[in-house]
N, C-alpha and C. Protein backbone atom coordinates (compact mmCIF):
# COMPACT_ATOMS: atom_id res chain seq x y z
N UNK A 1 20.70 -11.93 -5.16
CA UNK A 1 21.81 -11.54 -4.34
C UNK A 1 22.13 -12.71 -3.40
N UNK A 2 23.23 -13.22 -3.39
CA UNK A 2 23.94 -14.08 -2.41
C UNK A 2 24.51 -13.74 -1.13
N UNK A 3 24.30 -12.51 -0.72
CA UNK A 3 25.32 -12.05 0.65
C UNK A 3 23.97 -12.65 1.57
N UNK A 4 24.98 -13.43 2.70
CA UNK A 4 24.02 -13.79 4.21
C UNK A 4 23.66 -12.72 4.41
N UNK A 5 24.73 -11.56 4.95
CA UNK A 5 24.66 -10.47 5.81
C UNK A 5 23.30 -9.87 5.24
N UNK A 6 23.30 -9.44 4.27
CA UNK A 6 21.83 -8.75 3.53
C UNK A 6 20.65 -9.40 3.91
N UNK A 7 20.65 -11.01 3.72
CA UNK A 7 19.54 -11.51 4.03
C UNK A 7 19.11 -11.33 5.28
N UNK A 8 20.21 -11.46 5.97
CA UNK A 8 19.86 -11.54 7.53
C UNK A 8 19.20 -10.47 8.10
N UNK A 9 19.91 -9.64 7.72
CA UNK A 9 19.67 -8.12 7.95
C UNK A 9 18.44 -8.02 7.37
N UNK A 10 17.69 -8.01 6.00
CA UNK A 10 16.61 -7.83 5.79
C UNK A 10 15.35 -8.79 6.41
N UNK A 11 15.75 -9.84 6.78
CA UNK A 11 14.76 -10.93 7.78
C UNK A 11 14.55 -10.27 8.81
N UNK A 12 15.60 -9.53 9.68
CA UNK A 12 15.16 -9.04 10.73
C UNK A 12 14.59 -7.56 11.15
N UNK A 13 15.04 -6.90 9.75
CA UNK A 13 14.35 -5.40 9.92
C UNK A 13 12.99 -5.50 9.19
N UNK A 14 12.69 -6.26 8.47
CA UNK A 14 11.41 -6.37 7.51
C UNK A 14 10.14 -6.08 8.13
N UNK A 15 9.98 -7.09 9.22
CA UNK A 15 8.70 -7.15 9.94
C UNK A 15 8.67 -5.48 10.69
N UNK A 16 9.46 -4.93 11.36
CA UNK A 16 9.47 -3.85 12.02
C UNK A 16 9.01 -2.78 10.62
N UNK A 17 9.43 -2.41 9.69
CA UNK A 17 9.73 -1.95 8.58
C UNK A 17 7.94 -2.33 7.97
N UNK A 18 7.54 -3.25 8.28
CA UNK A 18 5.85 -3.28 7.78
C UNK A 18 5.49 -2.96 9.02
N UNK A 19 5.39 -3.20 10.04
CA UNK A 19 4.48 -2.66 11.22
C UNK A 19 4.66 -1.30 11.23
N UNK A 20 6.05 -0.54 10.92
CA UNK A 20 5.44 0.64 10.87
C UNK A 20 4.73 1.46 9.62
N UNK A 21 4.95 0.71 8.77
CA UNK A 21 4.03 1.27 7.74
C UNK A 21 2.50 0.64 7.95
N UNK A 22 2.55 -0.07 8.82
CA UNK A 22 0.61 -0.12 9.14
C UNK A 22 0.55 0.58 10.28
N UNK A 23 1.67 1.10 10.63
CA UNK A 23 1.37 2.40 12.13
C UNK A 23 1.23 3.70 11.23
N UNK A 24 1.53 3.99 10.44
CA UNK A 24 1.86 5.19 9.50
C UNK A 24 0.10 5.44 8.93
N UNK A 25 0.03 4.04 8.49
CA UNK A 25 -0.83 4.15 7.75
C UNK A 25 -2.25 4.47 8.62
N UNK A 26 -2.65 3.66 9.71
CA UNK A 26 -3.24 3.87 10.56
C UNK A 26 -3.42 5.19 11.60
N UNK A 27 -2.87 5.47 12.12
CA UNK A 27 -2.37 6.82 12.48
C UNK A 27 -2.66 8.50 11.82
N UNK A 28 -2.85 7.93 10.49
CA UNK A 28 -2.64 8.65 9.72
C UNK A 28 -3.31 10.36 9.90
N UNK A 29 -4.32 10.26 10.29
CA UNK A 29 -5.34 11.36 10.30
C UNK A 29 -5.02 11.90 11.86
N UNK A 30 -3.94 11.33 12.64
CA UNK A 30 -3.34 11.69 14.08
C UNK A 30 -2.47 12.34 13.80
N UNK A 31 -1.48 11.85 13.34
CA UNK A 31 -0.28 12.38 13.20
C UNK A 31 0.24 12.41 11.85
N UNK A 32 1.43 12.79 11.43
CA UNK A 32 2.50 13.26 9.89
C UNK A 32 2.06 11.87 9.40
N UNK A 33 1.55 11.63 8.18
CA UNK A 33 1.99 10.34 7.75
C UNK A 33 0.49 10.03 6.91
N UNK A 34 0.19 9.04 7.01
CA UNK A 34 -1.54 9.02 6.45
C UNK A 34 -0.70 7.51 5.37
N UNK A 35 -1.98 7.36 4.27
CA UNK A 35 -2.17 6.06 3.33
C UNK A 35 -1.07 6.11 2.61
N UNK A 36 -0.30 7.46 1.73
CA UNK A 36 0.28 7.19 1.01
C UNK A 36 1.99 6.88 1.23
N UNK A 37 2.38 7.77 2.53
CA UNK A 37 3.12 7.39 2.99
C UNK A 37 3.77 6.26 3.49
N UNK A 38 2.93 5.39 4.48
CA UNK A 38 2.44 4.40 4.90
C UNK A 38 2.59 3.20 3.84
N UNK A 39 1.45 3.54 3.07
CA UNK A 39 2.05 2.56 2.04
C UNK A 39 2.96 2.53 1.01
N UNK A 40 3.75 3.30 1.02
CA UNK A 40 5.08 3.31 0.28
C UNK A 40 5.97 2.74 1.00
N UNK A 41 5.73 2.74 2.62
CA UNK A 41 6.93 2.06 3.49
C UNK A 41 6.51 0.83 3.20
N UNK A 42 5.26 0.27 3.06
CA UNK A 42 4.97 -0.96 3.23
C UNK A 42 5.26 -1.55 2.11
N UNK A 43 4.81 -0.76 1.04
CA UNK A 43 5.11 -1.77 -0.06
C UNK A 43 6.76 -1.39 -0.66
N UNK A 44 7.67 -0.85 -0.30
CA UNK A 44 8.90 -0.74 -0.15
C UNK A 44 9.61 -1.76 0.72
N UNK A 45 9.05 -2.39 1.56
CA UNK A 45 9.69 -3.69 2.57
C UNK A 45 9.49 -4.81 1.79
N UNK A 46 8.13 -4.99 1.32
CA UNK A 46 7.86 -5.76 0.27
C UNK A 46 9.14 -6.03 -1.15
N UNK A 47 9.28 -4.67 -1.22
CA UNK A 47 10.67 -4.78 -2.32
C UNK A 47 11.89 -5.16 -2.09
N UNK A 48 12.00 -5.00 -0.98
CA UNK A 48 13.62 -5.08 -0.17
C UNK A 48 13.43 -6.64 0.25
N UNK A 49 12.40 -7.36 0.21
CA UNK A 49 12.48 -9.07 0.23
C UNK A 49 13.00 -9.31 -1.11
N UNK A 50 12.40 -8.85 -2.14
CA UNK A 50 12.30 -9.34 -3.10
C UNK A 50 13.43 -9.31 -4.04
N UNK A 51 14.53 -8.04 -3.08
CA UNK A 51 15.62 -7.89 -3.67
C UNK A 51 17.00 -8.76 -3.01
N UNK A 52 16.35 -8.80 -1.89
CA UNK A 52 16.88 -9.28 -1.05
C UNK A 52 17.59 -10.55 -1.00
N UNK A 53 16.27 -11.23 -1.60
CA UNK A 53 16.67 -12.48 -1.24
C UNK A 53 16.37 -13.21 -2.85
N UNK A 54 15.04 -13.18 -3.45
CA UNK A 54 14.72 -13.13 -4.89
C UNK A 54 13.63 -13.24 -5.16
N UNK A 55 13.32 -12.98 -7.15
CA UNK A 55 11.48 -12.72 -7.24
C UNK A 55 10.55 -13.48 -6.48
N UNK A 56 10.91 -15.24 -6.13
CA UNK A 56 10.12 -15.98 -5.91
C UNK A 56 9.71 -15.96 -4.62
N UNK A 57 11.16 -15.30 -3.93
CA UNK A 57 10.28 -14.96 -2.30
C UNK A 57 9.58 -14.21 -1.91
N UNK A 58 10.07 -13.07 -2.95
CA UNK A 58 9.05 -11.90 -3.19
C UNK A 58 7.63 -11.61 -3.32
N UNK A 59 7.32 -12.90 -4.47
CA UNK A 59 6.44 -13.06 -4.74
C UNK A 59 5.20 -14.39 -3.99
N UNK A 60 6.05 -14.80 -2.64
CA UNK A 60 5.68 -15.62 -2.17
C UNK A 60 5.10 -14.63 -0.90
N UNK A 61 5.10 -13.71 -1.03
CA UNK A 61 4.85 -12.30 -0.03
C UNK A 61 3.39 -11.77 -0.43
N UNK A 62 3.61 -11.37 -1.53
CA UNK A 62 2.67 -10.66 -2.55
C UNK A 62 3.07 -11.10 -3.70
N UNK A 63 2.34 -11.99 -4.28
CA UNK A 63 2.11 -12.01 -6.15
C UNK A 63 1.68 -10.87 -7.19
N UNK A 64 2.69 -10.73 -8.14
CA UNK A 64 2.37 -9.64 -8.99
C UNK A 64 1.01 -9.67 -9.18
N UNK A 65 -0.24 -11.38 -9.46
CA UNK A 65 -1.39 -10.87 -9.56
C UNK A 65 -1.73 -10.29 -7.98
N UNK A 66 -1.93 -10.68 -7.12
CA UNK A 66 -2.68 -10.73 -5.78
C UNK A 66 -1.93 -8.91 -5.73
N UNK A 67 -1.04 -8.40 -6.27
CA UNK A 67 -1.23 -6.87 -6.07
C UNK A 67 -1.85 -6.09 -6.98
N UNK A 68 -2.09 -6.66 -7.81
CA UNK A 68 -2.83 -6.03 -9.05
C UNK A 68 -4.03 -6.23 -8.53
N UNK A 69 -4.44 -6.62 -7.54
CA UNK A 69 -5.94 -6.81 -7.61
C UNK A 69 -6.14 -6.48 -6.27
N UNK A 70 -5.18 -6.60 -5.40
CA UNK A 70 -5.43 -5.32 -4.57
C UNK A 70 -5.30 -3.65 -4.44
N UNK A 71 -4.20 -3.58 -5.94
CA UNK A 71 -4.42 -2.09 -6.06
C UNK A 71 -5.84 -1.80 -6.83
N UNK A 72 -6.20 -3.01 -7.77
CA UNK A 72 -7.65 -2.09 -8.24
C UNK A 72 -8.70 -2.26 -7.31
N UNK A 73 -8.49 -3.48 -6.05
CA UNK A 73 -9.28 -3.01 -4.49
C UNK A 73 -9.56 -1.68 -3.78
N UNK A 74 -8.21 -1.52 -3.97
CA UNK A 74 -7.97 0.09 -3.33
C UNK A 74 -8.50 0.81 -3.79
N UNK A 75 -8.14 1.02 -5.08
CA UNK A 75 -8.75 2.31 -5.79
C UNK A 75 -11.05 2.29 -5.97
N UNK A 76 -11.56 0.98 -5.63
CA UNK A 76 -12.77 0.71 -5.56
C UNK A 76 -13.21 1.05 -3.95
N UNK A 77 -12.70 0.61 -3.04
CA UNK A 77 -12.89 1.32 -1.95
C UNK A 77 -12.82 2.54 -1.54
N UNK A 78 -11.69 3.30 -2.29
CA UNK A 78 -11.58 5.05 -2.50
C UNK A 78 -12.82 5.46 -2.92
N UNK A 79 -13.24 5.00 -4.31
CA UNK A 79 -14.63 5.78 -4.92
C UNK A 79 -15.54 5.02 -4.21
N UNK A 80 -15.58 4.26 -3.85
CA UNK A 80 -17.27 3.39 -3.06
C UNK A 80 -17.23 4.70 -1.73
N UNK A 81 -16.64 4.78 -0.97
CA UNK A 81 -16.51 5.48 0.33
C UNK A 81 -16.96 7.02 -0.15
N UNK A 82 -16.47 7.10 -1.22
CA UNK A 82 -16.81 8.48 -1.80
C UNK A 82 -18.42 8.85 -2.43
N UNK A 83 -19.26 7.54 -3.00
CA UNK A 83 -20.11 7.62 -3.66
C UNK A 83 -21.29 6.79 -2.03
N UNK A 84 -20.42 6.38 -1.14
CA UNK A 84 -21.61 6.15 0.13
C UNK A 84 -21.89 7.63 0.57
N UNK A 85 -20.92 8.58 0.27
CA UNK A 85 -21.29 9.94 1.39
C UNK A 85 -22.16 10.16 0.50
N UNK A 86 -22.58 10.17 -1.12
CA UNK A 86 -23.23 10.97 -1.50
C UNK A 86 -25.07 10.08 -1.43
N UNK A 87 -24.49 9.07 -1.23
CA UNK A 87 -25.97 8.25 -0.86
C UNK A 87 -26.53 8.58 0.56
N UNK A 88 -25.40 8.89 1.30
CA UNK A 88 -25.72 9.53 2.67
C UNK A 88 -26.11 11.05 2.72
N UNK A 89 -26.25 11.42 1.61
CA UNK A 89 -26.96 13.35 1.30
C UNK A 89 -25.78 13.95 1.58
N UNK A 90 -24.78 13.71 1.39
CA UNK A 90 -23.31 14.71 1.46
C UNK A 90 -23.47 14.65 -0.03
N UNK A 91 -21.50 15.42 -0.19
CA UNK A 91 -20.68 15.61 -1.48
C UNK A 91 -19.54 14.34 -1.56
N UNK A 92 -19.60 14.40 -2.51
CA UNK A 92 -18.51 13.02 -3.04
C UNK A 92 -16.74 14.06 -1.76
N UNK A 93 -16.81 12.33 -1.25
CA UNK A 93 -15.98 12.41 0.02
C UNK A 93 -16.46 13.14 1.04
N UNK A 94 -17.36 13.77 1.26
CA UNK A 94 -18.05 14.27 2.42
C UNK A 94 -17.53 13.47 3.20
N UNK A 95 -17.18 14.31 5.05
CA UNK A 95 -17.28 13.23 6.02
C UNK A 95 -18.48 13.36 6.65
N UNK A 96 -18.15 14.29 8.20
CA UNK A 96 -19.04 14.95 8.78
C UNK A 96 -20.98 15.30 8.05
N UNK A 97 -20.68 16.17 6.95
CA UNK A 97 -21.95 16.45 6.53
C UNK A 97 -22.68 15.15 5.80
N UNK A 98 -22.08 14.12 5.67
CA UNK A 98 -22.68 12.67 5.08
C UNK A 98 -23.32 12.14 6.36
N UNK A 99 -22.80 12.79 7.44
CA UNK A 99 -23.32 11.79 8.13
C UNK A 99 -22.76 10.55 8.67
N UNK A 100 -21.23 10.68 8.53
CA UNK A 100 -19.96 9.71 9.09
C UNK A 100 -19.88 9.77 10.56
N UNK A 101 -19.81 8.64 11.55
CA UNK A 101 -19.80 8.92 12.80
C UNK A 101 -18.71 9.62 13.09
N UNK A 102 -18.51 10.36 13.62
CA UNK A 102 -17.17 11.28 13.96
C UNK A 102 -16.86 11.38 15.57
N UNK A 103 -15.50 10.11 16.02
CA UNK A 103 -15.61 10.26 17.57
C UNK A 103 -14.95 11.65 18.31
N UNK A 104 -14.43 11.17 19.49
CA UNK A 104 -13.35 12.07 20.22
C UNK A 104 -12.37 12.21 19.27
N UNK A 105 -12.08 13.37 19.72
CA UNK A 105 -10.94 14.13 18.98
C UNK A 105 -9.77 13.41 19.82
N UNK A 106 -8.58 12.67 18.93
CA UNK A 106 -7.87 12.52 19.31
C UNK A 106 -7.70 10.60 19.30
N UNK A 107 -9.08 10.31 19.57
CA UNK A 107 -9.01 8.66 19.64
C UNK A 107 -8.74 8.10 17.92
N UNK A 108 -8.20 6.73 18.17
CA UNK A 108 -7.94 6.29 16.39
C UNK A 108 -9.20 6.40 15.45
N UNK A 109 -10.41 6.37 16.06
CA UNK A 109 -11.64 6.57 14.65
C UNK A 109 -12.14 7.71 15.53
N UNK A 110 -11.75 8.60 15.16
CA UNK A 110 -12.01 9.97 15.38
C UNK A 110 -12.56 10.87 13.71
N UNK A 111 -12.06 10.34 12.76
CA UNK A 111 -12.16 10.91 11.81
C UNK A 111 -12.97 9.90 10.58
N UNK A 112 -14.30 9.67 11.03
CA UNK A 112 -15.32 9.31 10.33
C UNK A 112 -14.46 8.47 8.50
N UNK A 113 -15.05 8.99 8.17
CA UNK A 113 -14.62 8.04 6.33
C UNK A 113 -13.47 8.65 6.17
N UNK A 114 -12.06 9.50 6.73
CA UNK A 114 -11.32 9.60 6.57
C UNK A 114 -10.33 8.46 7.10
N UNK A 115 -10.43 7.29 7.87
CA UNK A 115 -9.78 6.44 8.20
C UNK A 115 -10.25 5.75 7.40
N UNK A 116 -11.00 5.51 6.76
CA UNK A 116 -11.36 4.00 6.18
C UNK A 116 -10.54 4.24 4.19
N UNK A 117 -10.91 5.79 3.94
CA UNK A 117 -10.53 6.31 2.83
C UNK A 117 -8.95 5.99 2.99
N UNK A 118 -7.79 6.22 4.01
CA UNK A 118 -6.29 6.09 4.72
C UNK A 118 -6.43 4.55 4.21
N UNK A 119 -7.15 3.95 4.68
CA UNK A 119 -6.51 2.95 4.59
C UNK A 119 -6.87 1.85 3.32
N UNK A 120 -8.06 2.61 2.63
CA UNK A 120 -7.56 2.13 0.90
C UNK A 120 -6.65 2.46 0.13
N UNK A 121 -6.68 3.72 0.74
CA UNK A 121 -5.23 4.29 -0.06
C UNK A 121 -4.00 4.07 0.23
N UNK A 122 -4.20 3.40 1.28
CA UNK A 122 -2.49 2.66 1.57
C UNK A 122 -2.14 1.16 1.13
N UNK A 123 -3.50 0.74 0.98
CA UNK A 123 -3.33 -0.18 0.26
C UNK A 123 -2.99 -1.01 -1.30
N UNK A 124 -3.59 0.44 -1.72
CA UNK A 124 -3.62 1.15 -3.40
C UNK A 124 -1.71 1.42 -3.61
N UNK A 125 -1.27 2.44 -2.39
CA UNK A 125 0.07 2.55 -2.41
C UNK A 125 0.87 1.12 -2.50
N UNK A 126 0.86 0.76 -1.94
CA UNK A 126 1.11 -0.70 -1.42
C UNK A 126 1.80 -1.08 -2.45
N UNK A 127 0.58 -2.12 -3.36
CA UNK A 127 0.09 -2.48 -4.20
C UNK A 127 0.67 -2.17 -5.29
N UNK A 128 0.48 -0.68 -5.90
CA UNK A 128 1.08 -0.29 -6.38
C UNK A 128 2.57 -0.08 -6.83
N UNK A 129 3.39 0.42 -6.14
CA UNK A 129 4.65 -0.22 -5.87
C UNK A 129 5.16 -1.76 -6.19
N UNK A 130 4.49 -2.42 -5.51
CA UNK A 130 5.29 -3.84 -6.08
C UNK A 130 4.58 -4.35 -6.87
N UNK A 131 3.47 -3.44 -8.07
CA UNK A 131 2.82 -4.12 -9.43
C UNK A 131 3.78 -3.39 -10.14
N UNK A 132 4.73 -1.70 -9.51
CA UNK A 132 5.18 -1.44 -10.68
C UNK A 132 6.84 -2.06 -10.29
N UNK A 133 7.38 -2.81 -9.31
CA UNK A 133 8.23 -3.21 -8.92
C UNK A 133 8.62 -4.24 -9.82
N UNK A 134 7.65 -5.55 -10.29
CA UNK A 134 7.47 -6.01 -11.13
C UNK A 134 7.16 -6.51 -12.41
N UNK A 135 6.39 -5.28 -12.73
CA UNK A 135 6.23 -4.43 -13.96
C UNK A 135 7.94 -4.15 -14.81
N UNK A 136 8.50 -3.58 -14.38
CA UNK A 136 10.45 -2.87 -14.01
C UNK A 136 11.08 -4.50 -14.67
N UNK A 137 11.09 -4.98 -13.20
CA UNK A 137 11.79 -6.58 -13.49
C UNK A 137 11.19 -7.46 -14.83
N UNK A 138 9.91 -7.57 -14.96
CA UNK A 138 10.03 -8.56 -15.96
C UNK A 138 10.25 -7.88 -17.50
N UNK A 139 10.21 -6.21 -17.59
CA UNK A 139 10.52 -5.60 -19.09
C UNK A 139 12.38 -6.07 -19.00
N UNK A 140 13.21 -5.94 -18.29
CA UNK A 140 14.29 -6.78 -18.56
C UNK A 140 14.87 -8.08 -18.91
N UNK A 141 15.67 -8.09 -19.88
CA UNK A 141 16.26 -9.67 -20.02
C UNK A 141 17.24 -9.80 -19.00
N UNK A 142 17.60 -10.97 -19.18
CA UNK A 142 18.88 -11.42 -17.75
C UNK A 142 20.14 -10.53 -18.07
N UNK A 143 20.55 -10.23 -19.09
CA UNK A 143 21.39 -9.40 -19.14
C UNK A 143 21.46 -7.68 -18.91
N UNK A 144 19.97 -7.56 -18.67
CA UNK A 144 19.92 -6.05 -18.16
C UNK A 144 19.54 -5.02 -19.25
N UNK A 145 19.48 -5.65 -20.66
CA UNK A 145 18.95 -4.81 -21.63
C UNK A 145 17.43 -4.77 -21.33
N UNK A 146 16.68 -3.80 -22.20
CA UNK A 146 15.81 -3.65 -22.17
C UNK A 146 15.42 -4.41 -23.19
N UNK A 147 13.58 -5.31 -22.85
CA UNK A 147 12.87 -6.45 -23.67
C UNK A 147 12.26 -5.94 -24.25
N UNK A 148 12.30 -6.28 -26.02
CA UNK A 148 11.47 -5.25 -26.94
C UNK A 148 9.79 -6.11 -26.63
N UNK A 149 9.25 -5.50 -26.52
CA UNK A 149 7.41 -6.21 -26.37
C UNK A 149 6.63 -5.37 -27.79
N UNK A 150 6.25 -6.60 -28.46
CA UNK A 150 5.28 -6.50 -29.51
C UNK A 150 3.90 -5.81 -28.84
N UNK A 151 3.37 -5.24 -29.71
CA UNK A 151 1.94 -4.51 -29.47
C UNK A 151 1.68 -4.02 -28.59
């Protein structure tokens, strides 16, 4: 896309547009919102560069590999967090009964392996999104048909 106005506009709402999806994401177990949300905003800002302006800046953000390998991050920190409660004598995702420190009610780590679980999974979201963002873009040719792929 060639319009200034777009670019401009997306340069300057972008950063706001990821901070709150790491407020979303963070937050999560406080208030409406949590990992998946969170990271759909985030990795949705991620897209709006990439549309924005084009793949290469996009990808100068996040690389189709460097998200592929942080969504299969994510998804390894989900089950590791899940398989520590059960090394800790809980149930797979246990918080509390594993034995997760659990603070004041109300402060940001208030909620033992449920913040740390938020925020693989927002990262997994993330991730996700702009592996399948790019996934989308490269099955097209320049003309917008769809690319036949062998095997």
């Amino acid at each position: 896309m060639e319009d200034q106005i777009v670019r401009l506009t997306s340069r300057l709402v972008v950063p706001f547009i990821q901070l709150y999806g790491i407020y979303v994401i963070v937050h999560g177990h406080l208030s409406p919102g949590g990992g998946f949300s969170g990271g759909a905003i985030f990795g949705a800002s991620l897209v709006l560069i990439a549309v924005s302006f084009n793949l290469e800046a996009g990808a100068k953000q996040v690389s189709p590999q460097s998200a592929s390998i942080l969504e299969s991050g994510g998804a390894l920190g989900f089950a590791l967090t899940g398989l520590a409660a059960v090394v800790m004598g809980g149930s797979y995702l246990a918080n509390r009964a594993a034995g997760f420190p659990i603070g004041v009610t109300g402060d940001l780590f208030s909620s033992g392996a449920i913040f740390i679980i938020t925020l693989f999974l927002g990262a997994k979201v993330a991730s996700t999104i702009v592996t399948l963002f790019y996934n989308i873009i490269e099955g097209e040719k320049k003309d917008g048909t769809p690319e036949k792929h062998s095997g």
